[in-house]
Protein backbone atom coordinates (compact mmCIF):
# COMPACT_ATOMS: atom_id res chain seq x y z
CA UNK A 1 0.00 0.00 0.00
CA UNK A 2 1.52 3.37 -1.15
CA UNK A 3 -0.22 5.68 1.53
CA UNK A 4 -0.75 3.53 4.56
CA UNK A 5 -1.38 6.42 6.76
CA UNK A 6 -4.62 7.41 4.63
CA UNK A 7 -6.01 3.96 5.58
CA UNK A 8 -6.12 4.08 9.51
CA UNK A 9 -9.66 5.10 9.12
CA UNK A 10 -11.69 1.64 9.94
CA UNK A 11 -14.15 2.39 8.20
CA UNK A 12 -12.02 2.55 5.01
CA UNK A 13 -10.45 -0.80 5.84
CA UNK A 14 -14.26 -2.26 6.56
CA UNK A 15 -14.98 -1.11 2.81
CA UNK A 16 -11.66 -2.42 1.47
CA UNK A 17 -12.08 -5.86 3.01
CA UNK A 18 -15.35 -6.06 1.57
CA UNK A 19 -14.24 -4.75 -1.68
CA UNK A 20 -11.18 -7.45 -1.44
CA UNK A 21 -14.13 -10.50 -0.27
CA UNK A 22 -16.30 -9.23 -3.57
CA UNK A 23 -13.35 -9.42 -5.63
CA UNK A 24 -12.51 -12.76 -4.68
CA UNK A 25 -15.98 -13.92 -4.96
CA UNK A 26 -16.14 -12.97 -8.78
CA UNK A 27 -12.62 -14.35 -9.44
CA UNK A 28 -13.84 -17.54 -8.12
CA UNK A 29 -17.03 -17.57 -10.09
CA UNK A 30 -15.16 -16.86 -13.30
CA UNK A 31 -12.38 -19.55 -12.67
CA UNK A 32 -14.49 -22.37 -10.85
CA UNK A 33 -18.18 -21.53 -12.52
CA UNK A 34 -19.66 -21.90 -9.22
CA UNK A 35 -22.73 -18.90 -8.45
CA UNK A 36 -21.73 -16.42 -5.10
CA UNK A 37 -24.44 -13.80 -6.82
CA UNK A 38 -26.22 -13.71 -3.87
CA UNK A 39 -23.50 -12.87 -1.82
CA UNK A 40 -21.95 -10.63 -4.00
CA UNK A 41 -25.42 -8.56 -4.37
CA UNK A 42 -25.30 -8.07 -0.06
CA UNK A 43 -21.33 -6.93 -0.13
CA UNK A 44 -22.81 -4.55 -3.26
CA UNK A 45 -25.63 -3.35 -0.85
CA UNK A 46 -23.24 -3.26 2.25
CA UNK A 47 -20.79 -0.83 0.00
CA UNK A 48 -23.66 1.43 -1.34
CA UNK A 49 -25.33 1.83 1.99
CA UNK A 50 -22.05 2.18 4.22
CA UNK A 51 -20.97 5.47 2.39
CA UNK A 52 -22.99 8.64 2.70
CA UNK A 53 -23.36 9.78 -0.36
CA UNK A 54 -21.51 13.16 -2.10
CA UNK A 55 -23.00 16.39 -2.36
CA UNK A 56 -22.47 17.10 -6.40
CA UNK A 57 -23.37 20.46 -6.76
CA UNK A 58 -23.07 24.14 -5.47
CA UNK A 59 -19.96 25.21 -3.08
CA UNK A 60 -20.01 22.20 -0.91
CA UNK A 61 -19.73 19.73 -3.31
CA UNK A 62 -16.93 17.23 -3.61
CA UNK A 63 -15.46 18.68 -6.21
CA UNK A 64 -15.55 22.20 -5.17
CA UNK A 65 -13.64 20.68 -2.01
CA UNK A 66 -10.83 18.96 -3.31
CA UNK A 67 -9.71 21.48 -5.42
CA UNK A 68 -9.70 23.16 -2.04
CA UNK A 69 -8.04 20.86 0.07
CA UNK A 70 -5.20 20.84 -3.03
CA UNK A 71 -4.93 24.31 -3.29
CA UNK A 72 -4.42 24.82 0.56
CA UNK A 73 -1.58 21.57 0.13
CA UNK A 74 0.21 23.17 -2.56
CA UNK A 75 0.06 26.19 -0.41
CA UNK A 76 1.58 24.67 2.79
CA UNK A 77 3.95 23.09 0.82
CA UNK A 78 5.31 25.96 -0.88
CA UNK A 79 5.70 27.75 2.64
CA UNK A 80 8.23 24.68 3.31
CA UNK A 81 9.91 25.72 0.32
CA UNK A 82 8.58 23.29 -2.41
CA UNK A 83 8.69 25.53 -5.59
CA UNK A 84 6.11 23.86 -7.41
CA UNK A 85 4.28 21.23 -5.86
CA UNK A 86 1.38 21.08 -8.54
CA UNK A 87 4.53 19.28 -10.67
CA UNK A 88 5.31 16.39 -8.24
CA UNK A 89 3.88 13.35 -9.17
CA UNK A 90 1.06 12.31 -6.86
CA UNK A 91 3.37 9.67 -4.91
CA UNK A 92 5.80 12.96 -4.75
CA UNK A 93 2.99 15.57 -3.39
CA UNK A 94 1.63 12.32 -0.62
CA UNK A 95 5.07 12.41 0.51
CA UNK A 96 6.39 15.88 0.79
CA UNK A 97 2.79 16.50 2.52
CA UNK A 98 3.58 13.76 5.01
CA UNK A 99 7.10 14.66 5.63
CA UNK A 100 5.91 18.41 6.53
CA UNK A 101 2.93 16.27 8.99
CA UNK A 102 5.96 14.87 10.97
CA UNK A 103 8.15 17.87 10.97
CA UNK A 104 5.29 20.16 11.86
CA UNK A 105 4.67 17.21 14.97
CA UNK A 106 8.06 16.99 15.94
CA UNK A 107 8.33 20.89 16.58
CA UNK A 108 4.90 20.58 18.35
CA UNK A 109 3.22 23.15 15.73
């Protein structure tokens, strides 16, 4: 996992072992023909019913607050003297982010 400190949330790793018990489910139907459809269609309902769903639209909406939440990273990374940060690669920009996380920890900011 590239970003292990994005999936601490349990609910995220509730979701991701369901998606990885689905996955194996329909890997086994298409190798060994055997039918898991019914169990498949309760992880499906499990996975659309354990998310609340995304505003969107209008200033709230998901999209409206990522490019937030990108803008304000690019701008706390440039503070810590990253000249460009919207040209890192994403595994580049997860990384400089986290390394200013444990610097701004270790000073006690």
């Amino acid at each position: 996992m590239f970003f292990p400190e994005l999936a601490s949330n349990p609910r995220m790793l509730k979701m991701e072992s369901e998606i990885k018990r689905q996955t194996n489910l329909l890997l086994d139907e298409v190798l060994s023909l055997s039918d898991h459809q019914d169990e498949i269609n309760k992880i499906d309902n499990f996975l659309l019913t354990y998310i609340k769903s995304s505003t969107l639209v209008g200033s709230h909406s998901v999209e409206i607050r990522s490019a937030k939440g990108f803008e304000e990273s690019c701008f706390a990374l440039r503070k810590n003297n990253y000249i460009n940060p919207e040209s890192l690669s994403v595994f580049q920009f997860y990384q400089a982010c986290t390394i200013i996380k444990e610097t701004n920890k270790q000073k006690g900011k």
